[in-house]
N, C-alpha and C. Protein backbone atom coordinates (compact mmCIF):
# COMPACT_ATOMS: atom_id res chain seq x y z
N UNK A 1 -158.01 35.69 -15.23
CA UNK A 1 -157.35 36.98 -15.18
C UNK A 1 -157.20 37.41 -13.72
N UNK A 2 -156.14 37.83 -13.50
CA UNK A 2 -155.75 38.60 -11.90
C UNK A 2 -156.45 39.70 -11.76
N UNK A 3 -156.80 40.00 -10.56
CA UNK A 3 -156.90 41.38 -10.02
C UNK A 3 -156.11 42.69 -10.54
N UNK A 4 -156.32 43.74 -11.00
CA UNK A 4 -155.38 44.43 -11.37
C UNK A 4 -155.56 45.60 -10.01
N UNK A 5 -154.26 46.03 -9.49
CA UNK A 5 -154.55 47.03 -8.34
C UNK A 5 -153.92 47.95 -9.13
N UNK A 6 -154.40 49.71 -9.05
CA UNK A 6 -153.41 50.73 -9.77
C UNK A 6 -153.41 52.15 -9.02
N UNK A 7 -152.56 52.78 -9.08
CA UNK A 7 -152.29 54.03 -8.89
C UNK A 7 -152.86 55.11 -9.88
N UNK A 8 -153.64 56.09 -9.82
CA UNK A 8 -153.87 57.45 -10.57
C UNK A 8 -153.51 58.31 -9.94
N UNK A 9 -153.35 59.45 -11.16
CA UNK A 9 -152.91 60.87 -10.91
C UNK A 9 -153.97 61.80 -11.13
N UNK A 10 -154.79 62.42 -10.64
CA UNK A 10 -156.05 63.12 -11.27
C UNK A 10 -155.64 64.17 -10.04
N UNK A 11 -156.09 65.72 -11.00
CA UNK A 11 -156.32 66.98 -10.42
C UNK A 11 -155.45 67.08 -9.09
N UNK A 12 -153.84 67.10 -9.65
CA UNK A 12 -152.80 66.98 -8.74
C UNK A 12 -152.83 65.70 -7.35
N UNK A 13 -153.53 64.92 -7.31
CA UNK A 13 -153.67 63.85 -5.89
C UNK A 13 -153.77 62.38 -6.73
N UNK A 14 -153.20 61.39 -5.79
CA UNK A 14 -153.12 59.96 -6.54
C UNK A 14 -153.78 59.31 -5.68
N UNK A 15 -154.80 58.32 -6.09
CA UNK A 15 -155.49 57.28 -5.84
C UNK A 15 -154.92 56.10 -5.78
N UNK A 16 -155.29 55.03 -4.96
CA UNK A 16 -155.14 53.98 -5.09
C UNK A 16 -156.46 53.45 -5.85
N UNK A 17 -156.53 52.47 -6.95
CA UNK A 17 -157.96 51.88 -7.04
C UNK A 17 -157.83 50.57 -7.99
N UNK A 18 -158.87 50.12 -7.63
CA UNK A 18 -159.50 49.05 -8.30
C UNK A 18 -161.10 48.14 -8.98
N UNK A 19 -160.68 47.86 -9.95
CA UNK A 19 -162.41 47.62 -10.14
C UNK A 19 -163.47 47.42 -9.08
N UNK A 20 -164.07 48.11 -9.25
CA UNK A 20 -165.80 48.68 -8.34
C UNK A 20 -164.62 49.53 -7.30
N UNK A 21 -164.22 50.21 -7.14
CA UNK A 21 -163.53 50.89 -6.17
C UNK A 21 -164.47 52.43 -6.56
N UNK A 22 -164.89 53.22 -5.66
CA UNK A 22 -165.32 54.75 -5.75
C UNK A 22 -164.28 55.76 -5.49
N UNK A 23 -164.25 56.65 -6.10
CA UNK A 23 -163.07 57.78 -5.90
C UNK A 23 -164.00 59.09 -5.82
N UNK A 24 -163.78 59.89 -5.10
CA UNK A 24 -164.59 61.24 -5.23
C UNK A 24 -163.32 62.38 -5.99
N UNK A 25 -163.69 62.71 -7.00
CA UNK A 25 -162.38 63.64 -7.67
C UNK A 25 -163.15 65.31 -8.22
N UNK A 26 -162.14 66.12 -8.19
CA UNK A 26 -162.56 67.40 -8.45
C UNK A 26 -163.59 67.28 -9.51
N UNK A 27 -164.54 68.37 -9.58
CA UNK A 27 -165.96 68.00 -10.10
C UNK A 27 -165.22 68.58 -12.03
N UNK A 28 -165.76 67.84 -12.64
CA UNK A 28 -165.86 67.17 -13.93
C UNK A 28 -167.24 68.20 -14.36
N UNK A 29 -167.27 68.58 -15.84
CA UNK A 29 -168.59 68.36 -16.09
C UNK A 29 -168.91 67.24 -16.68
N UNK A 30 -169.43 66.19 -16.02
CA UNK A 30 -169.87 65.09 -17.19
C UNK A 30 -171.37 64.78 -16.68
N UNK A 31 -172.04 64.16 -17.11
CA UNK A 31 -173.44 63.85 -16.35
C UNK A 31 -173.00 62.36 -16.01
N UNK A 32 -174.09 61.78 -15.18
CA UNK A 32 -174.42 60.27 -14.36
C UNK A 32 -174.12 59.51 -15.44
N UNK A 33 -173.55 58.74 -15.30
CA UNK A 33 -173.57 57.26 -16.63
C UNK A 33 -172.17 57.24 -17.29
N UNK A 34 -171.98 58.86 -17.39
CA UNK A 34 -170.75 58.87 -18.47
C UNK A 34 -169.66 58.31 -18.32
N UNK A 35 -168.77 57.57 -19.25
CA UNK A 35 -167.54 56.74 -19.26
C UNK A 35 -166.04 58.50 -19.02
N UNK A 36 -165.32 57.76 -17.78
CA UNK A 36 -164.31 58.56 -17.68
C UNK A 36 -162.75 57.48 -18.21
N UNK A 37 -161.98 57.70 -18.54
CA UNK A 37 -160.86 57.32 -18.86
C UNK A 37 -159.64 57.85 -17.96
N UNK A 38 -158.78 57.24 -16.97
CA UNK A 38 -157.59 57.92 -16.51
C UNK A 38 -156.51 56.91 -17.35
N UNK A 39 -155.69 58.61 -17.86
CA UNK A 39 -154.63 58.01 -18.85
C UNK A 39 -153.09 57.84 -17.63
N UNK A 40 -153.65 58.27 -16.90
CA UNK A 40 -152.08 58.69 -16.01
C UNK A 40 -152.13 57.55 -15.08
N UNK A 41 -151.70 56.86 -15.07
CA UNK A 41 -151.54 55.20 -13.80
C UNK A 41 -149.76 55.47 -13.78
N UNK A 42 -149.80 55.43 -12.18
CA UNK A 42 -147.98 55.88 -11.99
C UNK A 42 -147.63 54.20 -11.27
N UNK A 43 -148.86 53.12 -10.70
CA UNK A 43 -148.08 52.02 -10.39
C UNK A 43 -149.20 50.78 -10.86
N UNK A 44 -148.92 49.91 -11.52
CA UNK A 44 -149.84 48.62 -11.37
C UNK A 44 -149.53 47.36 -10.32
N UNK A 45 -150.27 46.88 -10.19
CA UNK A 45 -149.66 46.14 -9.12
C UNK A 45 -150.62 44.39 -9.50
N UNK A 46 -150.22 43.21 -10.14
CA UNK A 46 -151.55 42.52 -10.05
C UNK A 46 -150.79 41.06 -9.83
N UNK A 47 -150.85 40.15 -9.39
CA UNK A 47 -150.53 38.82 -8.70
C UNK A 47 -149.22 38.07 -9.45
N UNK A 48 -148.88 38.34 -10.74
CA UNK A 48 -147.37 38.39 -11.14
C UNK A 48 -146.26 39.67 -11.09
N UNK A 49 -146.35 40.77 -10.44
CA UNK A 49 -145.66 41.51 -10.33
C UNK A 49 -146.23 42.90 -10.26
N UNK A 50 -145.37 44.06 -9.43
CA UNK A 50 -145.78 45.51 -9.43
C UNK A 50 -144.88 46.24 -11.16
N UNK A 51 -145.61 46.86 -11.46
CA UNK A 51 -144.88 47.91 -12.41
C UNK A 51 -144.88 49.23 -11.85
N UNK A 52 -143.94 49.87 -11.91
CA UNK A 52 -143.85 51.64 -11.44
C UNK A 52 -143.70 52.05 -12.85
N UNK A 53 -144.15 53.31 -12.63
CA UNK A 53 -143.82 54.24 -13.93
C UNK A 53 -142.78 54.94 -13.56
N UNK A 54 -142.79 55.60 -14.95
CA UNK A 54 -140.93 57.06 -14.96
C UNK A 54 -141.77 57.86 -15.38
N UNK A 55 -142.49 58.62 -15.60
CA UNK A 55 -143.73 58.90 -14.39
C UNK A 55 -145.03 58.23 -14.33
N UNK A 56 -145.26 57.89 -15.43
CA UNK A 56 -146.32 56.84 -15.98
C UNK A 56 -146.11 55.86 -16.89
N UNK A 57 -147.12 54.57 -16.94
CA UNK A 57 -146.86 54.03 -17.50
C UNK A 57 -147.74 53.90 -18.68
N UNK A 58 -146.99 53.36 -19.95
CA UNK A 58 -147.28 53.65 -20.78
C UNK A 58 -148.43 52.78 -21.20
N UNK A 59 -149.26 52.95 -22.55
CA UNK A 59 -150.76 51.88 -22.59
C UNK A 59 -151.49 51.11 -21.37
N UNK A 60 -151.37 51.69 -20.07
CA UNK A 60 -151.96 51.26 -19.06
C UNK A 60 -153.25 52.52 -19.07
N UNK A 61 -153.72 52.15 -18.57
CA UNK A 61 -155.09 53.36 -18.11
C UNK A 61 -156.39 52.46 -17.24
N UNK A 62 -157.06 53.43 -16.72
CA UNK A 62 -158.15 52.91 -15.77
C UNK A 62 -159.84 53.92 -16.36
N UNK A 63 -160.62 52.61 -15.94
CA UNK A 63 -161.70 53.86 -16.91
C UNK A 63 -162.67 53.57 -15.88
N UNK A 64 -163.87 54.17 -15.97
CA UNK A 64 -164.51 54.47 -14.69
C UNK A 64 -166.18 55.14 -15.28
N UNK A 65 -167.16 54.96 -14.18
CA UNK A 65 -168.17 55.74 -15.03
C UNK A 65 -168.88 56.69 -13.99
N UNK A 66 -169.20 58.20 -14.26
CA UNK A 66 -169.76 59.11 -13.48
C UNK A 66 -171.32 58.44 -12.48
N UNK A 67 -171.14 58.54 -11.43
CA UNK A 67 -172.20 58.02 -10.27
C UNK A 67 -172.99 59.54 -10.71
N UNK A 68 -172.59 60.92 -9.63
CA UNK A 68 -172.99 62.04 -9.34
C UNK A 68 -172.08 62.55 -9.34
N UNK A 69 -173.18 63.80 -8.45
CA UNK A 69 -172.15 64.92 -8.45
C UNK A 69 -172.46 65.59 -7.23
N UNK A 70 -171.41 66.07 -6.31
CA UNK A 70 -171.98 66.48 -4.80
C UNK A 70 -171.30 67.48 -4.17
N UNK A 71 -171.57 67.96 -3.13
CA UNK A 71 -170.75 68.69 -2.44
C UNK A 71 -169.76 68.39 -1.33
N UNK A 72 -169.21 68.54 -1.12
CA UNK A 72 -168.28 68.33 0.31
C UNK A 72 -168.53 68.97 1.45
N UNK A 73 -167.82 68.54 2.43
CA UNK A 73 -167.89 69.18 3.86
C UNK A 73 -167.83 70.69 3.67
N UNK A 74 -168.27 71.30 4.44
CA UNK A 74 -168.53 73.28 4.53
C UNK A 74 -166.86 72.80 5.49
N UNK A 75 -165.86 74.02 4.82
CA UNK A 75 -165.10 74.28 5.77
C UNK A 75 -165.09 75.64 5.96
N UNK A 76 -164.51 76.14 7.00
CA UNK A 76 -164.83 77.47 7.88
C UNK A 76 -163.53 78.23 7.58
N UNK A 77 -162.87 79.11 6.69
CA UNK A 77 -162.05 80.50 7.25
C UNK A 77 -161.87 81.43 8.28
N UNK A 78 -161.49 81.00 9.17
CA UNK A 78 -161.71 82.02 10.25
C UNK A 78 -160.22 83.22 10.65
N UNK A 79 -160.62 84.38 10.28
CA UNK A 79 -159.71 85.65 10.48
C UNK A 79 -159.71 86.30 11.99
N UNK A 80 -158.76 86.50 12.63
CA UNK A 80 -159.12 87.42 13.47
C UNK A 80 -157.93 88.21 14.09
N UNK A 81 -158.52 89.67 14.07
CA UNK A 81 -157.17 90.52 14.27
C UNK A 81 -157.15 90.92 16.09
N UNK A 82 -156.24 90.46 16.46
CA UNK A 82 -156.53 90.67 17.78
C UNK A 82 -156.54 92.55 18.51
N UNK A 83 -157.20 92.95 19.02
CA UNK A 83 -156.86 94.37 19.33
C UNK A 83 -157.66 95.09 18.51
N UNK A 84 -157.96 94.45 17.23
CA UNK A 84 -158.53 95.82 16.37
C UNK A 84 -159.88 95.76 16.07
N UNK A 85 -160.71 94.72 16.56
CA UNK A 85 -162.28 94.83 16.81
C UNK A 85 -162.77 94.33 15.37
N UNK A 86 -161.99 93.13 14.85
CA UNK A 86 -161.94 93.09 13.43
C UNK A 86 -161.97 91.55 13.49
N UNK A 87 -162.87 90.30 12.31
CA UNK A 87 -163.05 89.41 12.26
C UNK A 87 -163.95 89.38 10.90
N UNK A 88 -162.81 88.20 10.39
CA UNK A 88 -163.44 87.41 8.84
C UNK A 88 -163.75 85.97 9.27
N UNK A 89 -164.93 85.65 8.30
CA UNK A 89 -165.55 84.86 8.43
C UNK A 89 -165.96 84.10 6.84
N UNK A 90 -164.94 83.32 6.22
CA UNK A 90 -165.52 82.74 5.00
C UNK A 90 -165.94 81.30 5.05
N UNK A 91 -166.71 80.82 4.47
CA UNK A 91 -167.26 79.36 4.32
C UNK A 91 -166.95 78.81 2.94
N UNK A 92 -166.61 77.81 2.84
CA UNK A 92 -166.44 76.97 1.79
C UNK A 92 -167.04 75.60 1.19
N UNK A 93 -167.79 75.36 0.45
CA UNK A 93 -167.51 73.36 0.12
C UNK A 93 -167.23 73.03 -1.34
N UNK A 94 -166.68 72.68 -1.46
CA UNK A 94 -165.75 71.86 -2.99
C UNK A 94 -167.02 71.18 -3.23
N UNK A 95 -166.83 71.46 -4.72
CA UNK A 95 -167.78 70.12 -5.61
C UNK A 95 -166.73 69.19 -6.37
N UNK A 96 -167.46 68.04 -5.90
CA UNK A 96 -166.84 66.94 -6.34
C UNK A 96 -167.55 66.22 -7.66
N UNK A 97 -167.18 64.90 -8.16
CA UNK A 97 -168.03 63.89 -8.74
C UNK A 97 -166.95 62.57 -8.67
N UNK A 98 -168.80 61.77 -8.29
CA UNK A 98 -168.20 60.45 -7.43
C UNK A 98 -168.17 59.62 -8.90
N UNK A 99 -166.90 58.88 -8.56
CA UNK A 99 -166.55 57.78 -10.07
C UNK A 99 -166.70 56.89 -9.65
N UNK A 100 -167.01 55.74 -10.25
CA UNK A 100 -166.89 54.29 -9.84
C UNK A 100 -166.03 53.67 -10.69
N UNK A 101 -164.77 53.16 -10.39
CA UNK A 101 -164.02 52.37 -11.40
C UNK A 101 -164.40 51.31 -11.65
N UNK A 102 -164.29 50.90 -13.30
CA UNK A 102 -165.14 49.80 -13.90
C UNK A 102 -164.05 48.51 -14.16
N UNK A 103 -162.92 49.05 -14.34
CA UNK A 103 -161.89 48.40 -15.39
C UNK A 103 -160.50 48.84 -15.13
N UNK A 104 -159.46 48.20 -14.94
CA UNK A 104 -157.74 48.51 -14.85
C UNK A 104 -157.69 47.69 -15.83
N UNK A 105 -157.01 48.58 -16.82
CA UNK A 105 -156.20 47.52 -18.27
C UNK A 105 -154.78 47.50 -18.17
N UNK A 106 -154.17 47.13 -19.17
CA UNK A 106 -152.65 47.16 -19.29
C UNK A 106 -152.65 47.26 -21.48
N UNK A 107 -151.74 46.86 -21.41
CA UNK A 107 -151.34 47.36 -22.68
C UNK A 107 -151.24 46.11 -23.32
């Protein structure tokens, strides 16, 4: 069997991936272990030919299993009104959860 290389669509952003490949994607509730399924694959790509989707393709999918769950980089908001003795200050970090892809199928 070939390599299968594929494209996903998850929480508006597309991945490139492939088996044992890690993706960090908007945080999920699932716990450690759990089996994820992506139904949305927009390209396959594996040693006899690429497929594109019209927007996806169909009985393809990629499945994957929950590592954790973490935080991201702190990013900084910074406001400032010049002249008026005035300054915002917000902090941020996204939670993620890290996937490990197990499997690219086809149909």
């Amino acid at each position: 069997m070939s390599t299968l290389e594929a494209i996903i669509h998850e929480s508006g952003r597309q991945f490139a991936v492939h088996a044992g490949s890690i993706i960090a994607i908007d945080r999920q509730g699932l716990a450690p272990g759990q089996e994820v399924v992506f139904d949305d694959v927009r390209l396959l790509t594996s040693a006899d030919g690429t497929t594109i989707g019209r927007p996806s393709i169909e009985g393809a999918k990629v499945i994957g299993k929950v590592q954790r769950a973490f935080k991201g980089e702190k990013v900084i908001a910074y406001k400032y009104r010049r002249r008026k003795n005035s300054a915002t200050r917000k902090g941020h970090r996204q939670r993620y959860t890290s996937v490990r892809i197990t499997s690219v199928e086809t149909n």
